[in-house]
C-alpha atoms as a PDB file:
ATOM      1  CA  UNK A   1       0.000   0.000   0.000  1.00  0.00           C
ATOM      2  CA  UNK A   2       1.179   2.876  -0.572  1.00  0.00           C
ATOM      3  CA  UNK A   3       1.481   6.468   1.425  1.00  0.00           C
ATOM      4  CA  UNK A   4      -1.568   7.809   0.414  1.00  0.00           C
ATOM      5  CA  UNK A   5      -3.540   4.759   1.552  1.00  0.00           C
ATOM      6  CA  UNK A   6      -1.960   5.178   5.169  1.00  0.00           C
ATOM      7  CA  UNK A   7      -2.239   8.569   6.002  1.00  0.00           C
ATOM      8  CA  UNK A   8      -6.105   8.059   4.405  1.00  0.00           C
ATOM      9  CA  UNK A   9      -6.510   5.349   6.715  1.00  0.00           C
ATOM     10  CA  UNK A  10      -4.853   6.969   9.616  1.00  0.00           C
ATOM     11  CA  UNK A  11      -6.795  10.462   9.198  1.00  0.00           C
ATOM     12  CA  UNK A  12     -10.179   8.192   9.301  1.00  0.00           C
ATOM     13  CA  UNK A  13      -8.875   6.937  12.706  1.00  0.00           C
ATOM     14  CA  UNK A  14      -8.304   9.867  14.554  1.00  0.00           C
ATOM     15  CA  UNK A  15     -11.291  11.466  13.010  1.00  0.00           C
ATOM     16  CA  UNK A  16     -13.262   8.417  14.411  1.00  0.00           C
ATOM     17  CA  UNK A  17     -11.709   9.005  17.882  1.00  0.00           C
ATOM     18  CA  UNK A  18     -12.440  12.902  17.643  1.00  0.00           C
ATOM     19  CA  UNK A  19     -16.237  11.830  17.063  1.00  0.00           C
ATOM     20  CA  UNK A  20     -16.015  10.217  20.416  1.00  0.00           C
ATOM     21  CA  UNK A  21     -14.031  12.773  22.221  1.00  0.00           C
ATOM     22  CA  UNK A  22     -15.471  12.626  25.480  1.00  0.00           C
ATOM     23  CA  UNK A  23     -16.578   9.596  25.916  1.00  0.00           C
ATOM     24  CA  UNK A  24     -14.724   6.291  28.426  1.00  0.00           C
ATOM     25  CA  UNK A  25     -12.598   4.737  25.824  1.00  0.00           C
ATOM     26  CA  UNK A  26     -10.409   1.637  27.481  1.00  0.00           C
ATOM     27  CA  UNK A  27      -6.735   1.606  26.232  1.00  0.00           C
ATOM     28  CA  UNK A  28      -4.005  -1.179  26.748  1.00  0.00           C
ATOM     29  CA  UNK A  29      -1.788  -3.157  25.579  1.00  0.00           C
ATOM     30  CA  UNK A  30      -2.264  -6.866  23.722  1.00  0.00           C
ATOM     31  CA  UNK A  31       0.070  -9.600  23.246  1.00  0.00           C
ATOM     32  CA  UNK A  32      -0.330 -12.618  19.895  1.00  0.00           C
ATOM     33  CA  UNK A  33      -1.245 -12.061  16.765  1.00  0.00           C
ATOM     34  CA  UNK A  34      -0.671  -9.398  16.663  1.00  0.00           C
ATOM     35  CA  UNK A  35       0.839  -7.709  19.569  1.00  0.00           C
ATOM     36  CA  UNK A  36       0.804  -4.077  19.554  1.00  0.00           C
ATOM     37  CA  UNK A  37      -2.047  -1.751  21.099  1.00  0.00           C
ATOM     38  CA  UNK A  38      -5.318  -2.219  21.758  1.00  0.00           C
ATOM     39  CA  UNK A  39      -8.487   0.230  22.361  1.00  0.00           C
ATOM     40  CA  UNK A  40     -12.227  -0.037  23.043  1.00  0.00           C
ATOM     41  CA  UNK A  41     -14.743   2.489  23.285  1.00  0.00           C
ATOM     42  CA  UNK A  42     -18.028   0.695  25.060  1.00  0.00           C
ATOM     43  CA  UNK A  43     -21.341   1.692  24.303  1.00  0.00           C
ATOM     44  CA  UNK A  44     -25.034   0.457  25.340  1.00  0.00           C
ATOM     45  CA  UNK A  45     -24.789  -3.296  24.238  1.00  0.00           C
ATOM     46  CA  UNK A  46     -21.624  -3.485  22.138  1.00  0.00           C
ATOM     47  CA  UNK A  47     -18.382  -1.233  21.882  1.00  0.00           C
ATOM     48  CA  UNK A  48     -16.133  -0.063  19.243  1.00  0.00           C
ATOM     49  CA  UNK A  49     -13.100  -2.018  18.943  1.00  0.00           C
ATOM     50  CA  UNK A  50      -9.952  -0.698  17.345  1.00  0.00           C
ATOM     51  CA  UNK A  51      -6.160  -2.949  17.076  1.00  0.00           C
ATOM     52  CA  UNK A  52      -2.602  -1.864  15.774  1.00  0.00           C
ATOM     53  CA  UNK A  53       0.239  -4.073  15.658  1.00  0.00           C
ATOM     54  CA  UNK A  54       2.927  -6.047  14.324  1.00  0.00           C
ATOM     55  CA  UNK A  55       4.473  -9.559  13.986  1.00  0.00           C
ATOM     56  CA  UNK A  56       8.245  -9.411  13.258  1.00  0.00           C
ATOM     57  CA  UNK A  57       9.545 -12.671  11.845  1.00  0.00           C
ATOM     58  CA  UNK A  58      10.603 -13.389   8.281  1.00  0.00           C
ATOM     59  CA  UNK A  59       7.182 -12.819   6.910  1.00  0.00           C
ATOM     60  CA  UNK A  60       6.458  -9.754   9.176  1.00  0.00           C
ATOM     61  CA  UNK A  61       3.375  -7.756   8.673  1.00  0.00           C
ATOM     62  CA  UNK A  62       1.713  -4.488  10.389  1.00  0.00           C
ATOM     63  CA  UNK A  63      -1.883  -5.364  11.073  1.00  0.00           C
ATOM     64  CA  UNK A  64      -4.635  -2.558  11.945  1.00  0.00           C
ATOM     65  CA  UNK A  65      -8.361  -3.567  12.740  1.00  0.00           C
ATOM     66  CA  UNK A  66     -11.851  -1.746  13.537  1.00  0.00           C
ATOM     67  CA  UNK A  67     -14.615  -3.861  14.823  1.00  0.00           C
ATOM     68  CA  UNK A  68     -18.387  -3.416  16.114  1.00  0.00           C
ATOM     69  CA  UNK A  69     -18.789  -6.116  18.422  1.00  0.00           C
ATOM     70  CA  UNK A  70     -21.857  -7.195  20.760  1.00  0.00           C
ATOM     71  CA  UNK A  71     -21.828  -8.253  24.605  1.00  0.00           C
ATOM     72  CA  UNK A  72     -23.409 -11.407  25.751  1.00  0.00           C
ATOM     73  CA  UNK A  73     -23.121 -12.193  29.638  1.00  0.00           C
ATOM     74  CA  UNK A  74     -22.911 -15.855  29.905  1.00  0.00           C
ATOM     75  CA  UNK A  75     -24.514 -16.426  33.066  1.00  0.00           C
ATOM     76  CA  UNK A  76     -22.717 -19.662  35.249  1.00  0.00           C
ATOM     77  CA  UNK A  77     -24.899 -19.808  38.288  1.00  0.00           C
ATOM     78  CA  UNK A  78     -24.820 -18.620  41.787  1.00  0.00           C
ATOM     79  CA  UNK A  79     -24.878 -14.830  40.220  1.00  0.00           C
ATOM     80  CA  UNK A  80     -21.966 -15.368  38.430  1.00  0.00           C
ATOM     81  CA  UNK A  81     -21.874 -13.767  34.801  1.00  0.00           C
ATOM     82  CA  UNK A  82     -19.166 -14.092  32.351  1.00  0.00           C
ATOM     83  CA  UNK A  83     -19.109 -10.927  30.109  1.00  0.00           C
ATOM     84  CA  UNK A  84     -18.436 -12.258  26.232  1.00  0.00           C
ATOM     85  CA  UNK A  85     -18.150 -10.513  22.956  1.00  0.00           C
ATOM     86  CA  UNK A  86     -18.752 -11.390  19.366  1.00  0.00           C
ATOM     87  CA  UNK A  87     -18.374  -9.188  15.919  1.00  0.00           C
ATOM     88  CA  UNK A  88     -17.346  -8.407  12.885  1.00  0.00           C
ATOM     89  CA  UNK A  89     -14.727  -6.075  11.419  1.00  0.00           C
ATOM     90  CA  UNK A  90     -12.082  -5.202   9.210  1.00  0.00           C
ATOM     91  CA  UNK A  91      -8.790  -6.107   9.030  1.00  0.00           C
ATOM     92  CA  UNK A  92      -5.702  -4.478   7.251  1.00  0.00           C
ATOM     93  CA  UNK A  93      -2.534  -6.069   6.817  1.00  0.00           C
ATOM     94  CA  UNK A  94       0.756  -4.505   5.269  1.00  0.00           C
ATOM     95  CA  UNK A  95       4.579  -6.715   4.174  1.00  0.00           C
ATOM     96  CA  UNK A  96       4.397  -9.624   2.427  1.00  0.00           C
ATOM     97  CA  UNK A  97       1.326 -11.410   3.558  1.00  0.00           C
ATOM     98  CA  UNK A  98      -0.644  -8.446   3.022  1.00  0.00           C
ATOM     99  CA  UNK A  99      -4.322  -7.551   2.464  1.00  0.00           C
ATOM    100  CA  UNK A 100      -7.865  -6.920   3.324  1.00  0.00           C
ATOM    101  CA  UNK A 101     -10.487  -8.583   4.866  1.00  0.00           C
ATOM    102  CA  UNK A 102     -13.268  -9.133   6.983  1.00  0.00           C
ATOM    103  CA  UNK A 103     -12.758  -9.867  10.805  1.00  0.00           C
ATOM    104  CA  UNK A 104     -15.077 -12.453  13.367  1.00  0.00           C
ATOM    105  CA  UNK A 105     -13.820 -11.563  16.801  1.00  0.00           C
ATOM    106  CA  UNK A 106     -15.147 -13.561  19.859  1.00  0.00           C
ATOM    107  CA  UNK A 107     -13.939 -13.025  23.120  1.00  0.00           C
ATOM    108  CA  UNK A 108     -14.280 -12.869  27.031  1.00  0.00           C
ATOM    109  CA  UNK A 109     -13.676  -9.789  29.496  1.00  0.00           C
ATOM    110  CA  UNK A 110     -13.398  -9.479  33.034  1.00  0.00           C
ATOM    111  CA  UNK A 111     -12.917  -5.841  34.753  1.00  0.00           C
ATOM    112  CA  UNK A 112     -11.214  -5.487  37.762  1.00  0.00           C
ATOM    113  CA  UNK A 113     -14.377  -3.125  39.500  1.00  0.00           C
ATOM    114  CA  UNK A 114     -14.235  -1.120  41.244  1.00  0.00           C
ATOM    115  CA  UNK A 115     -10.384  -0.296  39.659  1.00  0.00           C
ATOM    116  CA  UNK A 116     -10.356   0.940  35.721  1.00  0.00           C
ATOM    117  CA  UNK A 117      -8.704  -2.184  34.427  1.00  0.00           C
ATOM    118  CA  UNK A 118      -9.745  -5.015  32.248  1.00  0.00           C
ATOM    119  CA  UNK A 119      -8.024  -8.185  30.776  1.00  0.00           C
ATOM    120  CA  UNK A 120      -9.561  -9.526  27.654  1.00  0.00           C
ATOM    121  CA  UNK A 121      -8.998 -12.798  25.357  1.00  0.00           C
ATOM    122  CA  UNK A 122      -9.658 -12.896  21.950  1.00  0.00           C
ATOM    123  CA  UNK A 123      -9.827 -14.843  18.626  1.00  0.00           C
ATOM    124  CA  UNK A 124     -10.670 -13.756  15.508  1.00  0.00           C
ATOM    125  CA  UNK A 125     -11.207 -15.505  11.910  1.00  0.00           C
ATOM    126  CA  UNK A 126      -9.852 -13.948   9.100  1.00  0.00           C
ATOM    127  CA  UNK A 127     -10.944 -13.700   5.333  1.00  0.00           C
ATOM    128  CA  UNK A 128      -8.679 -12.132   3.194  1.00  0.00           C
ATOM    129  CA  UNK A 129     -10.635 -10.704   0.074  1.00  0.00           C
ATOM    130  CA  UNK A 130      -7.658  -8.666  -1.345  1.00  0.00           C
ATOM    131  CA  UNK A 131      -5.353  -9.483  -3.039  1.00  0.00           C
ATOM    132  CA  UNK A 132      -6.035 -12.730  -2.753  1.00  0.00           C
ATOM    133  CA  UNK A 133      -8.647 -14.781  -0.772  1.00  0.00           C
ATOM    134  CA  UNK A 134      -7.233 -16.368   1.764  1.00  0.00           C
ATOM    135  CA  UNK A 135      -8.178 -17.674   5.372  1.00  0.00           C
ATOM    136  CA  UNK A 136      -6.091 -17.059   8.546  1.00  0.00           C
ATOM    137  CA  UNK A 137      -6.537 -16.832  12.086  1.00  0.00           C
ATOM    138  CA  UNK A 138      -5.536 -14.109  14.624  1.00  0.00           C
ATOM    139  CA  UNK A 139      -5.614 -14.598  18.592  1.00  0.00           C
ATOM    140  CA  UNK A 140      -4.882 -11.685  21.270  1.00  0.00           C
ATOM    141  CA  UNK A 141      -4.720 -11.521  25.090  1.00  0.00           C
ATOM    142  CA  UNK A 142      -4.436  -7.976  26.656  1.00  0.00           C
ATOM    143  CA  UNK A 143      -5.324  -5.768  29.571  1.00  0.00           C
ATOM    144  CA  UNK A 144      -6.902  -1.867  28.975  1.00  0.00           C
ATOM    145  CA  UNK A 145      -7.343   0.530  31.348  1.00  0.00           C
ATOM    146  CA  UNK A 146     -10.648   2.656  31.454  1.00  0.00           C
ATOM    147  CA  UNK A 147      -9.465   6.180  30.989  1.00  0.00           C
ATOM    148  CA  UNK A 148     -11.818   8.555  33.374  1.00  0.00           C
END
């Protein structure tokens, strides 16, 4: 891709996050495939999930995602509830396994309450529609604080 695709795509973000100025988001840090930074901003039933990072190995990439994902609380007994997510997104990789595609996310959440910090688990289906389609399979485990 070249620079004018990046700085598009990177203008789009921050005017996204502008949009929301205001608002809790949840930041952190997530380590797998990829590892890099993670960022959430919840809203009534779902959030707004965003994901930069990076693999270095021979066939290194930078990966970016954006998903809209949905909360189900899984409810275990005795008042227990285990807060799950499920989605769909986009995913943009750049190097030499580069490409674009669609994103299934599905993952769990616990927050630390009353302290602003969450740990979160996730794994995510990829289909690659350009250049070439292609399945693959990305996998994350991170903690976010909530920003006040």
């Amino acid at each position: 891709m070249n620079r004018g695709g990046i700085l598009t795509i990177m203008l789009v973000f921050i005017m996204t996050m502008q949009t929301m100025a205001g608002e809790k988001w949840h930041v952190g840090l997530m380590a797998g495939t990829p590892t890099g930074i993670s960022l959430s901003r919840p809203f009534s039933g779902g959030a707004l999930n965003f994901g930069a990072g990076w693999k270095l190995e021979e066939k290194g990439f930078i990966h970016v995602h954006a998903d809209y994902v949905r909360n189900i609380n899984v409810h275990l007994g005795d008042g227990r509830v285990l807060p799950t997510y499920y989605g769909v997104g986009a995913v943009l990789r750049f190097g030499k396994e580069g490409g674009l595609g669609v994103r299934l996310p599905l993952g769990l959440i616990y927050r630390f309450s009353p302290h602003p910090f969450e740990v979160f688990a996730e794994a995510a289906p990829l289909f690659y529609l350009i250049p070439a389609t292609r399945l693959d399979i990305s996998g994350a485990i991170g903690i976010r604080y909530i920003w006040p």
